[in-house]
Protein backbone atom coordinates (compact mmCIF):
# COMPACT_ATOMS: atom_id res chain seq x y z
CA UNK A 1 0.00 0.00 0.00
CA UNK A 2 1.77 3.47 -1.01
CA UNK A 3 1.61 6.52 1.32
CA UNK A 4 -0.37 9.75 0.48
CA UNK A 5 1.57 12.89 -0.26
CA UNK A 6 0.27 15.04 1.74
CA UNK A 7 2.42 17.89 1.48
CA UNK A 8 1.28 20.49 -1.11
CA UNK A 9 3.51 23.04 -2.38
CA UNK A 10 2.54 26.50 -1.64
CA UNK A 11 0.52 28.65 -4.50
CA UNK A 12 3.09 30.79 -6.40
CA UNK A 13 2.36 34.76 -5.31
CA UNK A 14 0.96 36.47 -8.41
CA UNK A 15 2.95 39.16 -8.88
CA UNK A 16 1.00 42.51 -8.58
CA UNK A 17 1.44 45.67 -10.63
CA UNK A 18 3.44 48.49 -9.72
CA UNK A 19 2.09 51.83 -8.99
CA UNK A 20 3.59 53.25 -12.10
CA UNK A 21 1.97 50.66 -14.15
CA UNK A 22 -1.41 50.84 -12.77
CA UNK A 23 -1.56 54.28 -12.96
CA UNK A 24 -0.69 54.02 -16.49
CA UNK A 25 -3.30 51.41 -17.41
CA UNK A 26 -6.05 53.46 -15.53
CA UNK A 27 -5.22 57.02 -17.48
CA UNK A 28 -4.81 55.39 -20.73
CA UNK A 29 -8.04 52.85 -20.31
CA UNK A 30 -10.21 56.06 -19.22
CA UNK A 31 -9.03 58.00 -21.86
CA UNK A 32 -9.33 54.95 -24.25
CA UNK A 33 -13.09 54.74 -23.12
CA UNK A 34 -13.36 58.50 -24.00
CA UNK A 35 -12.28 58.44 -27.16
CA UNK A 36 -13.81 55.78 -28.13
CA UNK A 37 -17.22 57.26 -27.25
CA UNK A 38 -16.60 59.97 -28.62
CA UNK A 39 -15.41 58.61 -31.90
CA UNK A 40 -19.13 55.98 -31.67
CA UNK A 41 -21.33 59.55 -30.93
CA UNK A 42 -19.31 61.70 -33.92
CA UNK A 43 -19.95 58.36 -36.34
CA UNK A 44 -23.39 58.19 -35.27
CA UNK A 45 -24.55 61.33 -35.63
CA UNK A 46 -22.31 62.34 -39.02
CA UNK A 47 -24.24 59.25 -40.49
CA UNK A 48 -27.52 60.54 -39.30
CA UNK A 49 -26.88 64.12 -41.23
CA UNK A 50 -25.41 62.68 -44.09
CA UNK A 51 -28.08 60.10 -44.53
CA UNK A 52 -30.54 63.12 -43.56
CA UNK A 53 -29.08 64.68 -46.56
CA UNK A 54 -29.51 62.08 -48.70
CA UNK A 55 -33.29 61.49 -48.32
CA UNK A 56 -33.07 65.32 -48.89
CA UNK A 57 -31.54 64.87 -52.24
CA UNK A 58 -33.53 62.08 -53.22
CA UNK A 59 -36.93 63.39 -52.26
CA UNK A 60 -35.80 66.62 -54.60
CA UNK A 61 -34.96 64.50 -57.33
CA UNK A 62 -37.94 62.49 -57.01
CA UNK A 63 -40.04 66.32 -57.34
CA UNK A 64 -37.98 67.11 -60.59
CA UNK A 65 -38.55 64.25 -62.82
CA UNK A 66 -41.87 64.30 -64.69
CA UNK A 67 -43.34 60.66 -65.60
CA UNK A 68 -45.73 60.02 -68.19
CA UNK A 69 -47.73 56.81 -68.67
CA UNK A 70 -47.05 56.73 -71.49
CA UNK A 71 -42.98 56.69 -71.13
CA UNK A 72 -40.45 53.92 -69.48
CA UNK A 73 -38.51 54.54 -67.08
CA UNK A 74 -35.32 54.91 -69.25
CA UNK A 75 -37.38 57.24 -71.35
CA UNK A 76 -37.68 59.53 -68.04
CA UNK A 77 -34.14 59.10 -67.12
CA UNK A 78 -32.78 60.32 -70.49
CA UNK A 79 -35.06 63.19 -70.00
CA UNK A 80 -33.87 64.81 -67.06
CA UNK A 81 -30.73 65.68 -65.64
CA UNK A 82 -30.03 63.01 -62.99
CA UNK A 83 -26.58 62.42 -61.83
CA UNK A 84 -24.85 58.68 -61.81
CA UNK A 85 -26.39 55.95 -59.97
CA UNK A 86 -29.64 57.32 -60.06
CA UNK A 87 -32.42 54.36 -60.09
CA UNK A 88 -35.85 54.77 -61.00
CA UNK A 89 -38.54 52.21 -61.39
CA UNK A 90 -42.24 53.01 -62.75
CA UNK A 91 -45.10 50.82 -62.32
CA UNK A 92 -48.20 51.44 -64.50
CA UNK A 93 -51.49 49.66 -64.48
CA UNK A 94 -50.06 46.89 -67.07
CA UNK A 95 -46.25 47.52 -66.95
CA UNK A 96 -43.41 47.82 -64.21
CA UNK A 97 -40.32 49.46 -66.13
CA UNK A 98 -36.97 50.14 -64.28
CA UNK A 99 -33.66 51.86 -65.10
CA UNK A 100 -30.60 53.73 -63.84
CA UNK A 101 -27.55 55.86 -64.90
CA UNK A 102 -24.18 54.61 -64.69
CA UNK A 103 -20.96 55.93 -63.97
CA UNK A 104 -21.02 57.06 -67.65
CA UNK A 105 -23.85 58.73 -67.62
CA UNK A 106 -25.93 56.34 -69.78
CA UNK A 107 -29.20 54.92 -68.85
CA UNK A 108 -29.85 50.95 -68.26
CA UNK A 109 -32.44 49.41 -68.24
CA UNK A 110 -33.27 46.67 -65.43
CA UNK A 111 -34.46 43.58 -66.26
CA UNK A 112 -37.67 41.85 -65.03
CA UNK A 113 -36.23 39.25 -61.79
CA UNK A 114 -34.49 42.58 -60.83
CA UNK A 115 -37.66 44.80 -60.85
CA UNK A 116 -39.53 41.77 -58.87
CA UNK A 117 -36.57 42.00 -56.10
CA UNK A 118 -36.63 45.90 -55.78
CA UNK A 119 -40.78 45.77 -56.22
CA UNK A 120 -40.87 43.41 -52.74
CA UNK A 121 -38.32 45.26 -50.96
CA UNK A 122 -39.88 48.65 -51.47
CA UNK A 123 -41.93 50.02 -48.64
CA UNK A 124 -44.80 51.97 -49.86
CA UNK A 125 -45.15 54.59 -47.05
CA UNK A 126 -42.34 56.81 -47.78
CA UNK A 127 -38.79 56.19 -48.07
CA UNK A 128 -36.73 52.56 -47.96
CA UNK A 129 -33.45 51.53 -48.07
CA UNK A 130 -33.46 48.49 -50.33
CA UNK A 131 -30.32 46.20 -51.58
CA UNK A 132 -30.28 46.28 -55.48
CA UNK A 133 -28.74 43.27 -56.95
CA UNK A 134 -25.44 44.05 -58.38
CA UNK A 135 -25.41 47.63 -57.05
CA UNK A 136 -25.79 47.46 -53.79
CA UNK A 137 -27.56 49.65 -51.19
CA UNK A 138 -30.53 52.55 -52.06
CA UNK A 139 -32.21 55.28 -50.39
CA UNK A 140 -35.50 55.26 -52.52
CA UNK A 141 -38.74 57.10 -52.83
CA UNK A 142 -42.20 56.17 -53.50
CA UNK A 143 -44.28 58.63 -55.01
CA UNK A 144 -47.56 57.92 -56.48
CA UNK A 145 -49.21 60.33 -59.18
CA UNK A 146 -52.66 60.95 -59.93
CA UNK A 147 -52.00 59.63 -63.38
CA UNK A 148 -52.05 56.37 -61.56
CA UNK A 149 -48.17 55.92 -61.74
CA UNK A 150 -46.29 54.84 -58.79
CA UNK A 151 -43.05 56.30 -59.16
CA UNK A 152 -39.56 55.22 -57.33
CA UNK A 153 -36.73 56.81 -57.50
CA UNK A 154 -33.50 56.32 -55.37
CA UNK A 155 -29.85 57.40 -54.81
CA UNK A 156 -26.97 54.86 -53.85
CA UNK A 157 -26.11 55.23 -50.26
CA UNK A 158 -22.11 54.39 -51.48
CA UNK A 159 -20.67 57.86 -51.18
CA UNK A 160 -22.51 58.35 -47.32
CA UNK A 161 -21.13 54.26 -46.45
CA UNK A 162 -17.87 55.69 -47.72
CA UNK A 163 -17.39 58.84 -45.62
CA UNK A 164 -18.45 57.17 -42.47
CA UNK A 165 -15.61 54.73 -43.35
CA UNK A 166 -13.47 57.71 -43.69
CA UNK A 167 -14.34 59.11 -40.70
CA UNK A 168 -14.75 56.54 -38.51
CA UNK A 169 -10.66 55.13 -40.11
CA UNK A 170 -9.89 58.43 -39.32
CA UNK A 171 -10.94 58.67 -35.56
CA UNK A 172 -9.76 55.39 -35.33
CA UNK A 173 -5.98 56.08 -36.35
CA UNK A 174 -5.94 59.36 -34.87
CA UNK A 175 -7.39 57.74 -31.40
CA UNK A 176 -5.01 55.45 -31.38
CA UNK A 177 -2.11 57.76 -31.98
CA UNK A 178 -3.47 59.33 -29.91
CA UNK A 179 -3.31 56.82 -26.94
CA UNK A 180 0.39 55.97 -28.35
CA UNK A 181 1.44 59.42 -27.46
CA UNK A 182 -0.52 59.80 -24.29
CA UNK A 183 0.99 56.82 -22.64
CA UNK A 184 4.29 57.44 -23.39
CA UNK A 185 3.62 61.38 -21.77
CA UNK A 186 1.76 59.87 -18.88
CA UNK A 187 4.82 56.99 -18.59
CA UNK A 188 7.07 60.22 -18.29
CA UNK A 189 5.04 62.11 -16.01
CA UNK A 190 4.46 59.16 -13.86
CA UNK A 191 7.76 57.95 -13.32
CA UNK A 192 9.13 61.64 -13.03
CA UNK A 193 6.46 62.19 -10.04
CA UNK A 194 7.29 58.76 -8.42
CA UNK A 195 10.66 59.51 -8.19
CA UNK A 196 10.69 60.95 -5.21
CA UNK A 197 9.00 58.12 -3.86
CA UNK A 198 11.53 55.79 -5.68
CA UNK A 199 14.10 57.52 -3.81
CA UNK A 200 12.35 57.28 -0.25
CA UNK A 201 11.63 53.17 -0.81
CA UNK A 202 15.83 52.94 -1.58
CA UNK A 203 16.35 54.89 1.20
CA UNK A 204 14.36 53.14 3.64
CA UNK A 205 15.99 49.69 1.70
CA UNK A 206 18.86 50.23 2.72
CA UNK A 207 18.43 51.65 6.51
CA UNK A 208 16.87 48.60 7.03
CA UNK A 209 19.68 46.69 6.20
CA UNK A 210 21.47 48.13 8.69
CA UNK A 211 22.38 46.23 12.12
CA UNK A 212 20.88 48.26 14.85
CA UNK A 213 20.46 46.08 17.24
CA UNK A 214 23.64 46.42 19.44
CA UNK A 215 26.77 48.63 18.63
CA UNK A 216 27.80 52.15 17.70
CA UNK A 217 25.15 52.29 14.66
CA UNK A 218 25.20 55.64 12.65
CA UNK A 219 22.42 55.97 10.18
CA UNK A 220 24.31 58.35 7.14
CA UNK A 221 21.80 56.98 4.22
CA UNK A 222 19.09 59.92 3.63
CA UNK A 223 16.88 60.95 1.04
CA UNK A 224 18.19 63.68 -1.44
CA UNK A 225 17.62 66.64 -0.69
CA UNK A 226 16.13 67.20 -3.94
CA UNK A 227 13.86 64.71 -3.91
CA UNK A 228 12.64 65.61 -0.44
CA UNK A 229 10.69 69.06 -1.47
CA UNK A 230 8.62 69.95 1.23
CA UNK A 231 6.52 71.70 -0.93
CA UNK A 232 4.93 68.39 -3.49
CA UNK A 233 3.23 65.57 -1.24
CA UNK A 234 5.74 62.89 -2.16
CA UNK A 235 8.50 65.32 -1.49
CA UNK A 236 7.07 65.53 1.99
CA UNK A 237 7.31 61.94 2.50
CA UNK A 238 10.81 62.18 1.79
CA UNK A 239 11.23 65.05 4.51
CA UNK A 240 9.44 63.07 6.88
CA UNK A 241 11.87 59.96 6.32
CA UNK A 242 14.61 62.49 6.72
CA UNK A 243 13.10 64.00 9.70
CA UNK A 244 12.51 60.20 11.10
CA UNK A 245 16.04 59.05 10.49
CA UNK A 246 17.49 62.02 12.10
CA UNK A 247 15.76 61.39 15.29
CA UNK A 248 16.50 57.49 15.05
CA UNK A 249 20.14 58.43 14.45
CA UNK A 250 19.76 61.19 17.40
CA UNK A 251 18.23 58.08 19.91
CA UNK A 252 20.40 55.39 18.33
CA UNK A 253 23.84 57.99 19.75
CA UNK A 254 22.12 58.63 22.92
CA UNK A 255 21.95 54.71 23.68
CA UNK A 256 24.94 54.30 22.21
CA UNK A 257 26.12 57.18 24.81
CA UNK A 258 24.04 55.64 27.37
CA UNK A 259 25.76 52.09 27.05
CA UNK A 260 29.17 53.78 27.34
CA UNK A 261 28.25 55.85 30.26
CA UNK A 262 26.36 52.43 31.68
CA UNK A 263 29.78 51.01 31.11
CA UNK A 264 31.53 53.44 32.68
CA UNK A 265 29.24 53.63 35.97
CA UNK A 266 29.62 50.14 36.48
CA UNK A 267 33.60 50.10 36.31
CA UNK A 268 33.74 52.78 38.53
CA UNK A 269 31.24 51.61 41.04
CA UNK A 270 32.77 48.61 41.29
CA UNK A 271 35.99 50.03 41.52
CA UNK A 272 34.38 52.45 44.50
CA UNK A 273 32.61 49.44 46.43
CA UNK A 274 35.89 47.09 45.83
CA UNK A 275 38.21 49.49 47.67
CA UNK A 276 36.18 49.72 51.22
CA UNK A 277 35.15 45.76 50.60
CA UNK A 278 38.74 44.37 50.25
CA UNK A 279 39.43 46.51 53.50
CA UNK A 280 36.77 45.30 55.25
CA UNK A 281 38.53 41.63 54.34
CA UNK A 282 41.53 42.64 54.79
CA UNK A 283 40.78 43.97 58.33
CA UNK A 284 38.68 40.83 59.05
CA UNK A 285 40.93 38.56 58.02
CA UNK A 286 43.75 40.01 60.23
CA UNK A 287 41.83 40.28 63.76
CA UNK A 288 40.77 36.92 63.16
CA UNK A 289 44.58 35.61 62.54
CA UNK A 290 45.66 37.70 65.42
CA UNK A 291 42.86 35.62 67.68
CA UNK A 292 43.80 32.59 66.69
CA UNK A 293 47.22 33.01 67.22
CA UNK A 294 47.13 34.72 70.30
CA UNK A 295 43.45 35.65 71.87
CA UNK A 296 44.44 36.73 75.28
CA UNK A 297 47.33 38.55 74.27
CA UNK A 298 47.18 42.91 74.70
CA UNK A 299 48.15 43.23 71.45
CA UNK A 300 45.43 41.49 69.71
CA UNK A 301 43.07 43.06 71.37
CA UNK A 302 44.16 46.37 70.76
CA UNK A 303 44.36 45.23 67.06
CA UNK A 304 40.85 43.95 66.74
CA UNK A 305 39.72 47.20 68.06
CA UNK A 306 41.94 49.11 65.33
CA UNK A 307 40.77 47.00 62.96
CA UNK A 308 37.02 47.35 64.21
CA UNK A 309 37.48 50.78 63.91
CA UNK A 310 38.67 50.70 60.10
CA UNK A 311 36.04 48.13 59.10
CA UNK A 312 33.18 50.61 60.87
CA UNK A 313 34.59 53.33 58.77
CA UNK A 314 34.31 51.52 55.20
CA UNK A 315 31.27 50.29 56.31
CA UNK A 316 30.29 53.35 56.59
CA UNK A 317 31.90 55.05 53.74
CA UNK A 318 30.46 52.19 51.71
CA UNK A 319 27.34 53.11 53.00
CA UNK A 320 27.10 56.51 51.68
CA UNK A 321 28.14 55.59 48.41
CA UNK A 322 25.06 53.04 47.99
CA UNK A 323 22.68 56.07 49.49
CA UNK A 324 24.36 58.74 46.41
CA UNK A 325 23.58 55.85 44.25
CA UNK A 326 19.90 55.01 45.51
CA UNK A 327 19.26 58.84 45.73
CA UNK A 328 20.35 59.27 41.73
CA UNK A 329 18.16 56.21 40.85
CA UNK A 330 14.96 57.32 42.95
CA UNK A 331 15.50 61.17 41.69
CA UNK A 332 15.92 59.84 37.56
CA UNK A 333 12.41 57.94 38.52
CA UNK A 334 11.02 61.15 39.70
CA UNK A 335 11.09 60.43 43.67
CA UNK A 336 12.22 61.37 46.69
CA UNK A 337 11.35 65.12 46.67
CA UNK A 338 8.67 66.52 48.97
CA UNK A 339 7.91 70.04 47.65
CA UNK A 340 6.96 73.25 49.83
CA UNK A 341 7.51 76.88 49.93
CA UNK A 342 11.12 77.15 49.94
CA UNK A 343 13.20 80.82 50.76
CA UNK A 344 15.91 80.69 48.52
CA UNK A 345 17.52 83.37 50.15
CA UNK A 346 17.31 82.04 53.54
CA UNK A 347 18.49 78.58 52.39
CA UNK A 348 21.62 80.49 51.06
CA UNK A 349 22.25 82.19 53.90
CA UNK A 350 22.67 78.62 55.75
CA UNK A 351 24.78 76.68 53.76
CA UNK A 352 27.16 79.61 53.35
CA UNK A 353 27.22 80.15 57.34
CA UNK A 354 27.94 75.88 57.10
CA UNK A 355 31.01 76.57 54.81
CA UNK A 356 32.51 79.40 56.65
CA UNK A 357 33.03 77.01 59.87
CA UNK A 358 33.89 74.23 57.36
CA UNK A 359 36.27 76.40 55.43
CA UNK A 360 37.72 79.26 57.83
CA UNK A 361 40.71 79.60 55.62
CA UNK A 362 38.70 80.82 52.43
CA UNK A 363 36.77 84.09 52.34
CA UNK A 364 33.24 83.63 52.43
CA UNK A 365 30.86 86.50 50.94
CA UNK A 366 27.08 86.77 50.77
CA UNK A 367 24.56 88.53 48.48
CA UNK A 368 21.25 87.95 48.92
CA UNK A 369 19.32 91.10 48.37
CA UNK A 370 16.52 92.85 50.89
CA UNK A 371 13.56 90.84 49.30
CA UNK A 372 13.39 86.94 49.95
CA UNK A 373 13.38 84.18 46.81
CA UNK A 374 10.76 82.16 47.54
CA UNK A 375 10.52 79.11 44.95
CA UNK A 376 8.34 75.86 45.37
CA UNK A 377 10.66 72.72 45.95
CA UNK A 378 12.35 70.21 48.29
CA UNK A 379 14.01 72.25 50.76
CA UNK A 380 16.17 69.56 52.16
CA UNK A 381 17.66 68.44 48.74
CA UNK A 382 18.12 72.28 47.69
CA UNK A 383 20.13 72.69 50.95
CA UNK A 384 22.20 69.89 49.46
CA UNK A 385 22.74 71.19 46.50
CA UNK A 386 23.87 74.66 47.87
CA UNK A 387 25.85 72.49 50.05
CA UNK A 388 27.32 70.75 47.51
CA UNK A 389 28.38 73.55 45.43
CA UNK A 390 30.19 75.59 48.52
CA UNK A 391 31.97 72.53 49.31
CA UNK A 392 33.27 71.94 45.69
CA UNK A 393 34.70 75.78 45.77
CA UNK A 394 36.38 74.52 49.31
CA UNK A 395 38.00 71.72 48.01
CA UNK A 396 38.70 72.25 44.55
CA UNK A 397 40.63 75.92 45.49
CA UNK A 398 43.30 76.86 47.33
CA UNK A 399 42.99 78.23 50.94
CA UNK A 400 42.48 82.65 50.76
CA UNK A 401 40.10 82.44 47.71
CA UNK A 402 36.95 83.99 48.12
CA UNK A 403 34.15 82.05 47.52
CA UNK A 404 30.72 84.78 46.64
CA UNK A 405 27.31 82.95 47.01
CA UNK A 406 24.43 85.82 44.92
CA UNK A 407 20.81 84.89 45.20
CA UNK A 408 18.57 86.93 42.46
CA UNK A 409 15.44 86.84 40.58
CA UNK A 410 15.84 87.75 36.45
CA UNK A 411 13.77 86.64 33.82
CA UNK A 412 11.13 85.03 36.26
CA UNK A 413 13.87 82.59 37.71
CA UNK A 414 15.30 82.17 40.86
CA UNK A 415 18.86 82.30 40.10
CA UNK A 416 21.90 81.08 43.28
CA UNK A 417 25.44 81.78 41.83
CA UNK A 418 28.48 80.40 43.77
CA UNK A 419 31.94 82.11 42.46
CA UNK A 420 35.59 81.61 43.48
CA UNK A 421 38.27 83.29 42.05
CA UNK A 422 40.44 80.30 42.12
CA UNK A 423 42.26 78.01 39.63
CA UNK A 424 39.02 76.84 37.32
CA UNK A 425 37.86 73.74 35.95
CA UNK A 426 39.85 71.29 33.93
CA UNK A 427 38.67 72.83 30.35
CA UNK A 428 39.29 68.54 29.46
CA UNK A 429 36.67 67.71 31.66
CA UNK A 430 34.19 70.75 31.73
CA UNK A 431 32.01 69.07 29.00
CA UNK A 432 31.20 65.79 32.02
CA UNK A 433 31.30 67.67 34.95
CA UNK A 434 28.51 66.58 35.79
CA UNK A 435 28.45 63.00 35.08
CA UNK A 436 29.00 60.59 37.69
CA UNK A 437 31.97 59.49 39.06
CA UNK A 438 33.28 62.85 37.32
CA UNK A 439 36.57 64.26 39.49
CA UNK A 440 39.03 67.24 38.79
CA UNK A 441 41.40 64.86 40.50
CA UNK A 442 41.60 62.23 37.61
CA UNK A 443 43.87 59.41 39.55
CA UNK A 444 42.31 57.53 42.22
CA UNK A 445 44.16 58.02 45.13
CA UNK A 446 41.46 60.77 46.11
CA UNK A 447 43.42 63.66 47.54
CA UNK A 448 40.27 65.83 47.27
CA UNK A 449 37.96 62.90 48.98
CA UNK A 450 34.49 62.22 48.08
CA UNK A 451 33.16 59.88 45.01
CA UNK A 452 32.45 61.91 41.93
CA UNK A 453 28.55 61.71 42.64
CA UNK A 454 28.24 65.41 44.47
CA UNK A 455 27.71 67.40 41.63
CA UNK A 456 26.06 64.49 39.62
CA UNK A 457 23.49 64.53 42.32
CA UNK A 458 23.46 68.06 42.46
CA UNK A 459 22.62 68.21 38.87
CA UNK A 460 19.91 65.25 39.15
CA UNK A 461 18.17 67.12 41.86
CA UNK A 462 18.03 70.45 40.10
CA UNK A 463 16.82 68.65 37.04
CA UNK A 464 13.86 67.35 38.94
CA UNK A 465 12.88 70.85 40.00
CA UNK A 466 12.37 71.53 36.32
CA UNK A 467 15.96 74.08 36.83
CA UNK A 468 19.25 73.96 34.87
CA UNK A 469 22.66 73.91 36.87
CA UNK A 470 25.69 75.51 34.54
CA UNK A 471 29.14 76.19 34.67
CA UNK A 472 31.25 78.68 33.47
CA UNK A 473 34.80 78.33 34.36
CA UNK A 474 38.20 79.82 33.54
CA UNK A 475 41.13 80.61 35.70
CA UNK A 476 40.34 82.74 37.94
CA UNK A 477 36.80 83.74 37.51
CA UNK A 478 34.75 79.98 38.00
CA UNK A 479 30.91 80.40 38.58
CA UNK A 480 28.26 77.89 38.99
CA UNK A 481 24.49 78.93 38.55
CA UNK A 482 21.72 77.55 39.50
CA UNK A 483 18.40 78.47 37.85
CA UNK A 484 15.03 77.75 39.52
CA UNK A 485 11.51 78.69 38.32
CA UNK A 486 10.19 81.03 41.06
CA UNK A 487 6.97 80.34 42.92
CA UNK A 488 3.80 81.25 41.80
CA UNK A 489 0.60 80.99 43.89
CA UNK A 490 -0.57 77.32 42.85
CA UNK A 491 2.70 76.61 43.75
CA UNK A 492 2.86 78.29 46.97
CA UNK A 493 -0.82 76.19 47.83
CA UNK A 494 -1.13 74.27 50.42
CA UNK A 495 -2.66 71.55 47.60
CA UNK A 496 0.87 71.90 45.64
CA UNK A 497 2.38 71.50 48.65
């Protein structure tokens, strides 16, 4: 018994038009339509005048001949004037005679199976188109006279047949020259408007063969310029894409920034925590070999307290540095500030009374003004901050530089201003002042003490009071400014409190 295939093998995609191609099949099929009604309606009713015409001429001859009983037709048609192809058949009470003129003007006569055929085809009410064996197709007339002659006389509808040939070839050619031409112009146009769009699809091709998905990624591939007129709908599209890939480029540094700096953090908070850890060890692992070796001696337990001592002070130091941390992770999620009515100047007026017992060898100066700055925020973190920036001046400068601490209002801030007139700021490391783990001091031996998180924190916390903290620094003349939005009353509410 054989086994049943059954696997199938998947239906082929049909492969769909482009956009250029469909446009160009829609243009030239409506305009095809068009034409070709138009050509049907111009046929129809050019045939209608000229066969109007016709009757016209043959109801005019049919008034100028004169028949006579007595007379055949051939007698009548040599009588009058009658131009080629004319036919005329008279019936009389015993006779039926026929005739007609041809191309050289002479006058034959029909014969009698001939005169039958055009005698049953004629319609006696008025005019008839008939067939006429070996001639082909009349317009004929009956007219009957009171002589009791029943006269019928007809023109060959050959020269109206022809010129609705004519015109109908004619509108036929033309129409489809017409087409010929029109597709090639809409083919043009098309594909000239679509290039802009061309351009955007390559574009976007080849961005999205790029590998984004880890690495320093720079996106150079844009749309030219001039196909990315803002001013045409498919230029727009291109602007957009440009607009799109500048901010993907913009988010795809950042990361790449942020991954560096993530880098960076981790390396140096390791290298922060390892330091008071391996002393902690270190310290550990000595008292305990001292107790072993001799735990009732004076020395070891003089030791042990030492090392106590320097194990409770990495602990602690240790301690801090995981609270900076946990304070710059809480403030980038938006935490840890409690707002109220805060007076700037009084604030000011604090930390720089903290610094001049911290600092006695500098020169400590105050400017506050007579009116308070009162601005809505977290009154313990701002202390910080001022704080923060006082001690930097006291550590960073050498001792007998004065250190001026200006609190002001301009341009509907609250502005605090802390200038020394010491060395400056490293220009090399101006630019990441504020990034953690930042020093002036670049070894790691820490002459200056602290972490590198003060004035990363500082900057986190004025960032979270919707403020900017700046520095401008050259030797000599070193300012840091911090700018506050000043308090307004929803603000100063007890609600907003």
């Amino acid at each position: 018994m054989s086994a049943v295939d059954d696997s199938t093998e998947p239906t082929p995609r049909r492969r769909r038009w482009s956009l250029q191609t469909r446009l160009i099949v829609a243009v030239v099929s409506m305009v095809s339509l068009i034409l070709i009604a138009v050509g049907l309606a111009t046929g129809t009713i050019l045939g209608t005048i000229l066969r109007e015409n016709l009757d016209a001429q043959v109801q005019a001859a049919t008034a100028e001949i004169r028949t006579n009983p007595d007379q055949t037709a051939a007698d009548v048609l040599e009588a009058s004037r009658q131009g080629a192809g004319t036919l005329l058949v008279m019936r009389t009470v015993g006779e039926t005679t026929g005739a007609y003129i041809d191309d050289d003007h002479g006058v034959v006569s029909l014969g009698t199976d001939e005169l039958v055929k055009i005698v049953n085809a004629i319609d006696y009410q008025g005019f008839s188109t008939i067939m006429v064996p070996g001639m082909g197709e009349y317009r004929v007339f009956v007219r009957a006279e009171p002589s009791g002659v029943f006269a019928v006389l007809g023109l060959p509808t050959t020269e109206v047949s022809a010129t609705i040939a004519r015109i109908l070839t004619t509108v036929t050619l033309v129409t489809a020259g017409g087409l010929l031409l029109l597709a090639a112009a809409i083919a043009v146009i098309i594909r000239s408007s679509l290039r802009p769009l061309r351009a955007v699809a390559d574009t976007a091709t080849r961005v999205a063969s790029l590998p984004m998905a880890h690495g320093d990624v720079s996106i150079g591939e844009r749309v030219p310029e001039s196909e990315a007129d803002p001013d045409t709908e498919i230029g727009r599209v291109g602007a957009a894409l440009n607009t799109l890939l500048d901010h993907v480029g913009e988010s795809l540094t950042a990361r790449q920034r942020n991954e560096e700096r993530m880098r960076a953090f981790v390396a140096d908070a390791s290298h922060e925590l390892r330091t008071p850890l391996a002393s902690i060890r270190g310290y550990s692992e000595l008292s305990l070999r001292a107790l072993r070796v001799a735990p009732t001696a004076p020395e070891t337990a003089d030791n042990t307290e030492q090392a106590l001592e320097r194990i409770q002070a990495q602990s602690l130091r240790m301690t801090s540095l995981v609270e900076d941390l946990l304070l710059l992770a809480r403030l980038d999620e938006g935490q840890e500030l409690v707002y109220g009515s805060v007076d700037l100047s009084q604030l000011a007026i604090e930390a720089v009374g903290d610094a001049r017992v911290a600092g006695p060898e500098h020169l400590w100066r105050l400017d506050v003004g007579e009116e308070p700055v009162v601005i809505a925020g977290d009154a313990a973190r701002l202390h910080q901050v001022a704080a923060n920036l006082l001690a930097n001046a006291r550590i960073h400068t050498p001792a007998g530089t004065t250190v001026t601490t200006t609190v002001a209002r301009e341009d509907g801030s609250a502005v605090l201003r802390v200038h020394d007139d010491g060395p400056g700021v490293d220009p090399g490391i101006v630019d990441e002042l504020f990034e953690r783990f930042s020093r002036a001091d670049r070894s790691r031996t820490r002459q200056t003490g602290g972490t590198g998180l003060g004035l990363s924190i500082a900057d986190a916390i004025v960032k979270a009071h919707h403020g900017e903290l700046t520095v401008d620094s050259r030797p000599g003349d070193t300012t840091f400014e911090m700018r506050l939005p000043i308090a307004t009353e929803e603000t100063e509410s007890p609600e907003a409190s």
